[in-house]
Structures are given as structure tokens and as C-alpha cells.
C-alpha atoms as a PDB file:
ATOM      1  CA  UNK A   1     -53.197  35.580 100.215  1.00  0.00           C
ATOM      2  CA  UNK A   2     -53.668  35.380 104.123  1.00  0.00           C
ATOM      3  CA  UNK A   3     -50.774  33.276 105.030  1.00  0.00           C
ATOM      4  CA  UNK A   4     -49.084  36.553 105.606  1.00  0.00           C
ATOM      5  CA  UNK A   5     -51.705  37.779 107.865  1.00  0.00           C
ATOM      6  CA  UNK A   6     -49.949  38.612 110.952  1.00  0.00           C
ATOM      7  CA  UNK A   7     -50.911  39.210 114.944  1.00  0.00           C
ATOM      8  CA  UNK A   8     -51.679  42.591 115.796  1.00  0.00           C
ATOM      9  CA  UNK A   9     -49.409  44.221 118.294  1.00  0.00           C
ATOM     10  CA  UNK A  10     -48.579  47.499 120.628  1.00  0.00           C
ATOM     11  CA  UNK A  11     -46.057  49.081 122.528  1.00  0.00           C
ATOM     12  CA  UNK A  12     -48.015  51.317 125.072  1.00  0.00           C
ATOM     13  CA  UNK A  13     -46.498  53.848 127.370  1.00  0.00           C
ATOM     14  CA  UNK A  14     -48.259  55.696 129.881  1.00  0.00           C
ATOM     15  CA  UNK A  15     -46.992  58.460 132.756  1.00  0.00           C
ATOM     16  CA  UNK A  16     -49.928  59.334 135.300  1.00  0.00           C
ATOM     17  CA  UNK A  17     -50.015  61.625 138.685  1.00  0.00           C
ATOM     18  CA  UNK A  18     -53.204  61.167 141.061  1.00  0.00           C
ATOM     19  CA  UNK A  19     -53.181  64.239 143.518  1.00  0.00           C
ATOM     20  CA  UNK A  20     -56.166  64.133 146.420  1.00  0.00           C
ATOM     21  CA  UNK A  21     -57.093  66.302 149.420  1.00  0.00           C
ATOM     22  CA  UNK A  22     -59.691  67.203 150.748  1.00  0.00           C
ATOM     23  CA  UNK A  23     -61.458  69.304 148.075  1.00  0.00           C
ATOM     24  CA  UNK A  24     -59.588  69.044 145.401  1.00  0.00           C
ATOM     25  CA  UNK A  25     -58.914  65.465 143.261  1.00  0.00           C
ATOM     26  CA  UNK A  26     -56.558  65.694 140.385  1.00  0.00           C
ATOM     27  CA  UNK A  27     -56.021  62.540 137.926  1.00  0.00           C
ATOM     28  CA  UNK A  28     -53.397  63.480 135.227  1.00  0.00           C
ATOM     29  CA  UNK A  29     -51.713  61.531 132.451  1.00  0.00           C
ATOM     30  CA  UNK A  30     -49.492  60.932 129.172  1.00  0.00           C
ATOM     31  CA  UNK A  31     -49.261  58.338 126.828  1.00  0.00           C
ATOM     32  CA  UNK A  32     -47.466  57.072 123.775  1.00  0.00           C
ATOM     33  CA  UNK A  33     -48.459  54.050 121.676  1.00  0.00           C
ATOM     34  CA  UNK A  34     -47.048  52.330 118.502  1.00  0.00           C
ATOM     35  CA  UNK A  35     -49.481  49.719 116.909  1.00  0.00           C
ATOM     36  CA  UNK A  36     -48.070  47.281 114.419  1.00  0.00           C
ATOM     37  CA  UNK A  37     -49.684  45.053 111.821  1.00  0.00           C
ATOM     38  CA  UNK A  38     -53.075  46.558 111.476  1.00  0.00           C
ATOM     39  CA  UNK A  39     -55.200  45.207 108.858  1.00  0.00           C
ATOM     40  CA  UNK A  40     -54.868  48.055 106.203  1.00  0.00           C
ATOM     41  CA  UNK A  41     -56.452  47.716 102.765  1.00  0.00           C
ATOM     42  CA  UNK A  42     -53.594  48.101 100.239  1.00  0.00           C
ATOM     43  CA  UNK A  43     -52.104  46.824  97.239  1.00  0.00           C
ATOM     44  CA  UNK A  44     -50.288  43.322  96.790  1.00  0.00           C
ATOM     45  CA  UNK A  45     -48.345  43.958  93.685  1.00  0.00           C
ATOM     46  CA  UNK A  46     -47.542  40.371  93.189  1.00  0.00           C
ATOM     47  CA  UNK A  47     -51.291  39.733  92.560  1.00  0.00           C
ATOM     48  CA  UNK A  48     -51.996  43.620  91.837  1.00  0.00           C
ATOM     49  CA  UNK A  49     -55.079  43.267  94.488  1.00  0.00           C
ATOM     50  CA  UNK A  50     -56.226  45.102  96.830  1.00  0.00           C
ATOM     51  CA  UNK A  51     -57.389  43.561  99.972  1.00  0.00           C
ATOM     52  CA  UNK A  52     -56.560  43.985 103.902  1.00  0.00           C
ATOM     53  CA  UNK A  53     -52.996  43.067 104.614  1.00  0.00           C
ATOM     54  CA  UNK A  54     -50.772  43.126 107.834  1.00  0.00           C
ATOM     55  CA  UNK A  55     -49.123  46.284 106.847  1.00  0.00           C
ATOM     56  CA  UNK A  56     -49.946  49.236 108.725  1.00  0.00           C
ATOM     57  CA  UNK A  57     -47.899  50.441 111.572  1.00  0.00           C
ATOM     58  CA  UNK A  58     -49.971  53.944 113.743  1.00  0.00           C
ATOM     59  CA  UNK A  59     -48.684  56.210 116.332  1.00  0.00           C
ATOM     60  CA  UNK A  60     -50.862  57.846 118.862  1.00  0.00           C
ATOM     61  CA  UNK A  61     -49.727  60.140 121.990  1.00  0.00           C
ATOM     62  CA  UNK A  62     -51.832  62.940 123.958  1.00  0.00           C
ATOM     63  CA  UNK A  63     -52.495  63.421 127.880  1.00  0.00           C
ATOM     64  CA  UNK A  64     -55.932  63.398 129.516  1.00  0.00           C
ATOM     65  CA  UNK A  65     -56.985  65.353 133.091  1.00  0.00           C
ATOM     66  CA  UNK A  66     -59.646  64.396 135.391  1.00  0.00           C
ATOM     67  CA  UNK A  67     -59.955  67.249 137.805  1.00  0.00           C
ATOM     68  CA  UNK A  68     -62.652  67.767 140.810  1.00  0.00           C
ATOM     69  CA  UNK A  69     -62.855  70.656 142.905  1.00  0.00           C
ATOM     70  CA  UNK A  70     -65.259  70.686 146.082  1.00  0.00           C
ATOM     71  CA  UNK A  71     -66.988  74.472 146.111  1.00  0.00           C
ATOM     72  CA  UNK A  72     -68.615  74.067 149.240  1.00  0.00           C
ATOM     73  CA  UNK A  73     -70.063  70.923 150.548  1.00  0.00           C
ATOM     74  CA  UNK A  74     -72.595  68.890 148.332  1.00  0.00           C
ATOM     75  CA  UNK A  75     -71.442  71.442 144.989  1.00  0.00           C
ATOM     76  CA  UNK A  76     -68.743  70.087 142.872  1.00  0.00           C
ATOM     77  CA  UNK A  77     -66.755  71.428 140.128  1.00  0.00           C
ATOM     78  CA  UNK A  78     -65.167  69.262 137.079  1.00  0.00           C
ATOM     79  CA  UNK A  79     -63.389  69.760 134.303  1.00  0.00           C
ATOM     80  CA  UNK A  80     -62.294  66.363 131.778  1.00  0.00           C
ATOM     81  CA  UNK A  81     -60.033  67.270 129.201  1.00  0.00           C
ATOM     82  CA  UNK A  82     -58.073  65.101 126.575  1.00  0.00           C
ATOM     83  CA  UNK A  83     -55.913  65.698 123.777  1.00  0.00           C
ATOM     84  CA  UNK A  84     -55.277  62.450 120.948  1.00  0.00           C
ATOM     85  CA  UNK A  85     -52.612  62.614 117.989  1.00  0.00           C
ATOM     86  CA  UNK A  86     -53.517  59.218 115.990  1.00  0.00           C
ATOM     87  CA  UNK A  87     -51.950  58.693 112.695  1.00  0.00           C
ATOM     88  CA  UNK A  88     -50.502  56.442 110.237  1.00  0.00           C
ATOM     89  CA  UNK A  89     -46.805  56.309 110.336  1.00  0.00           C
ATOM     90  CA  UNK A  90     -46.824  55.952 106.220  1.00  0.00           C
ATOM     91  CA  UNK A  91     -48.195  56.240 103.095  1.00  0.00           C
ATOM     92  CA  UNK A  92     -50.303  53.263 101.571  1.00  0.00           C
ATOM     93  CA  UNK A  93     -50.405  52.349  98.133  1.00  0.00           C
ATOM     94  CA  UNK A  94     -53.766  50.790  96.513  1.00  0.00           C
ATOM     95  CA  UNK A  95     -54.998  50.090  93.028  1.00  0.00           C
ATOM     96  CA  UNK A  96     -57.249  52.343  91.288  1.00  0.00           C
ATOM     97  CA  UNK A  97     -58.348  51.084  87.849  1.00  0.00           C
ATOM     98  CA  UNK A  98     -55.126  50.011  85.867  1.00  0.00           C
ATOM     99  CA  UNK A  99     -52.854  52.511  88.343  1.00  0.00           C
ATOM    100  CA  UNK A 100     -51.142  52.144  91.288  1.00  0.00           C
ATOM    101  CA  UNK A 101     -52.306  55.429  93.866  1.00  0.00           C
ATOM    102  CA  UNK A 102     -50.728  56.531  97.010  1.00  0.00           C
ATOM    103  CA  UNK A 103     -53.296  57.261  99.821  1.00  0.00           C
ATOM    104  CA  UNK A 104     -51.451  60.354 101.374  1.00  0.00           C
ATOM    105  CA  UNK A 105     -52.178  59.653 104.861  1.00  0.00           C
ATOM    106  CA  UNK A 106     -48.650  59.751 106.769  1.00  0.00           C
ATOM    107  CA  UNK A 107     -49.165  62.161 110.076  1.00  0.00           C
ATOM    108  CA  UNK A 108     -52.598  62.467 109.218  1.00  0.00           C
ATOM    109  CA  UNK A 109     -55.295  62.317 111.641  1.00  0.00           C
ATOM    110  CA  UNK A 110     -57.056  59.190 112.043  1.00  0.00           C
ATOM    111  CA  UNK A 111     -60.651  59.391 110.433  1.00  0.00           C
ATOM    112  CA  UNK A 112     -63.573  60.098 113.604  1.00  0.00           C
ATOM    113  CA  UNK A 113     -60.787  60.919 115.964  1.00  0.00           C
ATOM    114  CA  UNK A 114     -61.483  64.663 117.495  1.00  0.00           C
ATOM    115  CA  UNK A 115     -57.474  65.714 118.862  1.00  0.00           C
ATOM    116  CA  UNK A 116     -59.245  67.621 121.762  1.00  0.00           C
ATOM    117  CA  UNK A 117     -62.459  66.786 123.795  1.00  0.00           C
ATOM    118  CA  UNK A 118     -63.967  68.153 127.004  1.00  0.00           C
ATOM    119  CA  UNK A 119     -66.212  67.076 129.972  1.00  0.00           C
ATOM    120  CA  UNK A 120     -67.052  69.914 132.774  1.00  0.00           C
ATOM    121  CA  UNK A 121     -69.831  70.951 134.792  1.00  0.00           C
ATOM    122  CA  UNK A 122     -71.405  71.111 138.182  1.00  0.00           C
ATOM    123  CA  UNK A 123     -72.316  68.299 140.658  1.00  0.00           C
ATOM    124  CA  UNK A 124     -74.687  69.126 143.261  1.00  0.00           C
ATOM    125  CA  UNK A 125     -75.951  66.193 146.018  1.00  0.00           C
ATOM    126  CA  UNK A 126     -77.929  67.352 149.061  1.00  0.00           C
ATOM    127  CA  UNK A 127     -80.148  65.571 151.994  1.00  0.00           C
ATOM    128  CA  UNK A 128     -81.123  63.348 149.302  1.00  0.00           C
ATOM    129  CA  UNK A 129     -81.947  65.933 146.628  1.00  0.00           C
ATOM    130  CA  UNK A 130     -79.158  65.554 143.473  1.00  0.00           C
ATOM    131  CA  UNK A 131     -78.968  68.046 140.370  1.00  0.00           C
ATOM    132  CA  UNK A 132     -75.939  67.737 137.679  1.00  0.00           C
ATOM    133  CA  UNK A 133     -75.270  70.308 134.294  1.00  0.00           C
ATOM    134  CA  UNK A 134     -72.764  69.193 132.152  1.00  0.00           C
ATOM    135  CA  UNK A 135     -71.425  69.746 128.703  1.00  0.00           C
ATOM    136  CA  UNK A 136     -69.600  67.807 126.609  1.00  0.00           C
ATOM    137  CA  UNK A 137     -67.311  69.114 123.787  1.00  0.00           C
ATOM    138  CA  UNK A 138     -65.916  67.572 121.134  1.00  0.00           C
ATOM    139  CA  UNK A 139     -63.345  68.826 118.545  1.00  0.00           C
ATOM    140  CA  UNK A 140     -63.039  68.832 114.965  1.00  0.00           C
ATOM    141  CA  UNK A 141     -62.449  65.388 113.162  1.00  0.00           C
ATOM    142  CA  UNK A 142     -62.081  64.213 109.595  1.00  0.00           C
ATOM    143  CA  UNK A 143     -64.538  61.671 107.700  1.00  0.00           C
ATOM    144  CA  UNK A 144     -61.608  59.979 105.768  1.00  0.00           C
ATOM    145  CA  UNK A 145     -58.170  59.566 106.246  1.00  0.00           C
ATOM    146  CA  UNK A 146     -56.936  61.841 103.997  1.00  0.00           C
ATOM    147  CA  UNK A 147     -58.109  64.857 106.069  1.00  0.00           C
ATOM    148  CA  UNK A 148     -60.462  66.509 103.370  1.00  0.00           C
ATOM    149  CA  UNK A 149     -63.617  66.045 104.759  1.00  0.00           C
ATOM    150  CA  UNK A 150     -63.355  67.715 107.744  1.00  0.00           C
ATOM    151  CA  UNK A 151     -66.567  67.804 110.309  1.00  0.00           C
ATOM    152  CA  UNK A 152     -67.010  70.751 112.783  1.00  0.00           C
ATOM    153  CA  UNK A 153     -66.708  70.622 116.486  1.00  0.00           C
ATOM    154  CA  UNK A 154     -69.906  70.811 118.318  1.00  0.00           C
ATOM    155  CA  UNK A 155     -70.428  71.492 122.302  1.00  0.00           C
ATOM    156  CA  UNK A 156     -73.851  69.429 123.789  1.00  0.00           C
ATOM    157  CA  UNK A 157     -75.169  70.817 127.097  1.00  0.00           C
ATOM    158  CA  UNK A 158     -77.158  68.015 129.272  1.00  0.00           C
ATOM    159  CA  UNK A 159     -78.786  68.449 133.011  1.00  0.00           C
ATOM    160  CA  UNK A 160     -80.167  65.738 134.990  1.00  0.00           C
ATOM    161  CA  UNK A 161     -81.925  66.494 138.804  1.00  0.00           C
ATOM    162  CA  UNK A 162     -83.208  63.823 141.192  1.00  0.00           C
ATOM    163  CA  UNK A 163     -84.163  62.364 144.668  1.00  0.00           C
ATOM    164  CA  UNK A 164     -83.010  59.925 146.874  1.00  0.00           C
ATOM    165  CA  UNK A 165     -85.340  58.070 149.610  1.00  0.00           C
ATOM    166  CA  UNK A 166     -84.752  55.222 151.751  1.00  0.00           C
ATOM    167  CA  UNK A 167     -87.070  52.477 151.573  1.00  0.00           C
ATOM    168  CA  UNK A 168     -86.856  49.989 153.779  1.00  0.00           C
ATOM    169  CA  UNK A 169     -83.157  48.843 154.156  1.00  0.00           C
ATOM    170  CA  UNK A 170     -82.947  50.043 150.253  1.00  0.00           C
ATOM    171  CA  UNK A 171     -82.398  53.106 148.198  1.00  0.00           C
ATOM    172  CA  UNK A 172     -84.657  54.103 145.632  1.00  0.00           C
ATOM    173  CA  UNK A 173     -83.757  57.256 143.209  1.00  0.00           C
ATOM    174  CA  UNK A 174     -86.436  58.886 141.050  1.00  0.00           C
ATOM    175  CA  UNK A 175     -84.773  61.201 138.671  1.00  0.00           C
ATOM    176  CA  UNK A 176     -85.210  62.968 135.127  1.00  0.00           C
ATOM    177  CA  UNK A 177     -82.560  64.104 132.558  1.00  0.00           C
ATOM    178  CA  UNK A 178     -82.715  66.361 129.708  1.00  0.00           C
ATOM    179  CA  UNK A 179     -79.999  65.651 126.610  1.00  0.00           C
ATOM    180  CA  UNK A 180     -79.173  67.887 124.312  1.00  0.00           C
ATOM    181  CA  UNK A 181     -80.777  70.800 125.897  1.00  0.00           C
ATOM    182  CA  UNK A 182     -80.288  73.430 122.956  1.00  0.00           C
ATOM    183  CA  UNK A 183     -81.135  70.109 120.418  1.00  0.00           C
ATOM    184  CA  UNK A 184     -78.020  70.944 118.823  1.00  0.00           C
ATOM    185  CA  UNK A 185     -77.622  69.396 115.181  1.00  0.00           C
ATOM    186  CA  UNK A 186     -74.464  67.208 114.759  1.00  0.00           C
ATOM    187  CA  UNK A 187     -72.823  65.052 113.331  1.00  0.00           C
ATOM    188  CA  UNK A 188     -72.606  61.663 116.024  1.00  0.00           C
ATOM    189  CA  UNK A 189     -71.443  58.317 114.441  1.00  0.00           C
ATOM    190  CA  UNK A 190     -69.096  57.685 111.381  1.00  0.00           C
ATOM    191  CA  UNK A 191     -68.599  54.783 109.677  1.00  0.00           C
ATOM    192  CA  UNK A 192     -65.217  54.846 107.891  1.00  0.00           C
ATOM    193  CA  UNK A 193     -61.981  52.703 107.254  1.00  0.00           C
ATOM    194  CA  UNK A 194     -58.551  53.631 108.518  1.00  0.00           C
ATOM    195  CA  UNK A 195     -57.470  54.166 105.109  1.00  0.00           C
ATOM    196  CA  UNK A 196     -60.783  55.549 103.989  1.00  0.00           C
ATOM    197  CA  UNK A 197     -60.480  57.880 101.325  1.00  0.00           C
ATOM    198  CA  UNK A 198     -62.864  61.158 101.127  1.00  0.00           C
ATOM    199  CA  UNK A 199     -66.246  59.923  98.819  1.00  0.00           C
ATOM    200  CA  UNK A 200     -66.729  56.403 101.034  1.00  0.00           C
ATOM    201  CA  UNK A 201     -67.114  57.120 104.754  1.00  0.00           C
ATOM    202  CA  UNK A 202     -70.656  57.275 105.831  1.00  0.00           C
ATOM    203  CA  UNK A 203     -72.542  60.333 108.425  1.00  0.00           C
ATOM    204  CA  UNK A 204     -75.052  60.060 110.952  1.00  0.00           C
ATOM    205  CA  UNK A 205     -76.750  62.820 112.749  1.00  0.00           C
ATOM    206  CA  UNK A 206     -76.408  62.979 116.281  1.00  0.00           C
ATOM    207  CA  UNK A 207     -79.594  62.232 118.598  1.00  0.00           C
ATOM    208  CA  UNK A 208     -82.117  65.665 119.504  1.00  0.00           C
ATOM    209  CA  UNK A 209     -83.439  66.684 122.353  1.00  0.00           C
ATOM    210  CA  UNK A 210     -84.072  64.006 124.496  1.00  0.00           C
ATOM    211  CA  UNK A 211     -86.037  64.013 127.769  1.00  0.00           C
ATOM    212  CA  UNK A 212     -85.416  60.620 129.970  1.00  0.00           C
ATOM    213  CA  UNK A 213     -87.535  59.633 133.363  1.00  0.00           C
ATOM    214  CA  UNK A 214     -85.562  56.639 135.628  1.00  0.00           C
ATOM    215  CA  UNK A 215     -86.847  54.982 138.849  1.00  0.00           C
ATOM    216  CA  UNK A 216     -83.651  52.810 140.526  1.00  0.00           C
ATOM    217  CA  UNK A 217     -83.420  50.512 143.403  1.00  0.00           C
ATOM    218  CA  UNK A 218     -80.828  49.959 145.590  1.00  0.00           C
ATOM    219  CA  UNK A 219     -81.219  46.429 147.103  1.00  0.00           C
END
């Protein structure tokens, strides 16, 4: 039954722009990608099994921006923003009981895969003295690949300040950062398969509220 098994490949394509001066850094870029031969768990109806073949073939495309913009010196703007499209290119068939079934999952949305997400903030470095806010969004996915367990979008807000000193011929940072100010509740990991119907992919809740002290060393 795995003789068949074959490598898995890709065609990626990718169109970027980098723009820089002196206050304002832009990093911009498209991409396309075919994969072929991904291990896909569908029927082989000269055994009538199901079990993880060579057979599925996924398109993905989207564009991603990295953008900084210098306020005034030491204060820094950002704003990270991507857009994914990931999806089977076709149907898959399985066995369920004494039936064949068709998993309708052609154009849908990969399971766990948000199409938009977002990084931004402020970055703030002065005569040693460093304080950051960010916040981190992330959009809507699905649980299964199906698309009928859909799982909100959620937004986490995190801030982090600190202090730089020279010791010696090193650097030594001392620094605290709070996660998850508003201790959102979310849903973080999933556990699924690529051609995971809706009933078997499993939820975990995101991490609270965390507070986190660091001393570093620059040698």
C-alpha cells in the first residue's frame, strides 16, 4: 500500500519590494505556491481503505507588509500585515461505514489558517531606557477542513519596558513584559488534519495574563 507513496513537492513564486530611507522602511511582498503529493487520508478503492496516500495537490497565494516609520528619534511606528488563501485544489473521497463520502473541501480554507493577521505598535529606545506596546491580531479560522467550525478572531495587546547598562565591556538588560494585558480568552493551538472533518479536530485555550521578568548579558 506505500509503494505509491510519492516525494512531496512545490512550485513557489514570490514578488517582493524593500523601500528604505531614513525614517521610513517598507518590506512588501506576493506569493503563489502549488504543493503536490501531500499525504492526504483518502480512499483506495482497490482495497476500499482509507489511509494517507500521495494524492493531494494545495494552492496558497496572499502578500505580507513589514512597514516602520521613525516618529521622532528613539519612537517607532509598525504595522505587519498578511493575508493567506490556502486550500485544497479538490475534493477527497474517504470511506464511511459501507459508503464511499466526498469530503467537500475544494477552495476551502485550510483548517487553523487565519486569511488575515496583524502585528503593529510602538517602539520606543532611549539613553538606555526601552518600552514597546504591541498587539497582535489574528483572523477568523476554521477547526476542520470543511469550514463548519469556524473560530472567532481575537486581538492580544502585550507591553514590555526595560533598561540597558554597560557593564564592563558588556551589556546587561533588565526588563519586564506583560502578555495578554486584557487576559483575553482564546482559542491558541489546534490540532487537526488537512482533511479533518468537523467532530475530530481538537481546541486549546490560549495562555492568560502573563507577567515575565528577564536579566540578559551581552558578552
Amino acid at each position: 500500500l506505500l509503494d505509491d507513496w510519492k516525494t512531496e513537492t512545490s512550485d513557489n513564486f514570490d514578488l517582493g519590494i524593500i523601500f528604505n530611507s531614513k525614517n521610513i522602511r517598507l518590506n512588501a511582498s506576493a506569493f503563489y505556491s502549488k504543493q503536490y503529493n501531500v499525504l492526504s487520508n483518502v480512499n483506495n478503492p482497490i482495497v476500499n481503505v482509507n489511509y494517507s496516500q500521495s494524492v493531494g495537490n494545495l494552492s496558497s497565494y496572499g502578500a505580507e507588509l513589514e512597514s516602520y516609520f521613525q516618529i521622532m528619534k528613539g519612537f517607532t511606528f509598525f504595522a505587519n500585515p498578511s493575508y493567506t488563501r490556502f486550500s485544497y485544489d479538490d475534493n477527497l473521497v474517504v470511506i464511511s461505514g459501507t459508503t464511499s463520502k466526498t469530503i467537500e473541501v475544494k477552495g476551502n480554507q485550510s483548517p487553523a489558517v487565519p486569511k488575515f493577521m496583524l502585528k503593529t505598535g510602538f517602539l520606543f529606545e532611549r539613553k538606555g531606557f526601552f518600552a514597546n506596546a504591541f498587539a497582535h491580531h489574528t483572523g477568523a479560522r476554521f477547526g476542520d477542513a470543511t469550514n463548519l467550525e469556524k473560530v472567532p478572531d481575537y486581538t492580544l495587546f502585550d507591553a514590555a519596558i526595560g533598561y540597558k547598562v554597560k557593564f564592563l565591556q558588556n551589556s546587561m538588560y533588565f526588563g519586564v513584559e506583560v502578555k495578554n494585558i486584557a487576559d483575553k480568552k482564546y482559542v491558541g493551538m489546534i490540532t487537526f488534519g488537512d482533511e479533518q472533518q468537523n467532530g475530530g479536530s481538537g481546541y486549546f485555550a490560549g495562555f492568560p495574563r502573563t507577567f515575565v521578568g528577564s536579566i540578559k548579558i551581552d558578552f
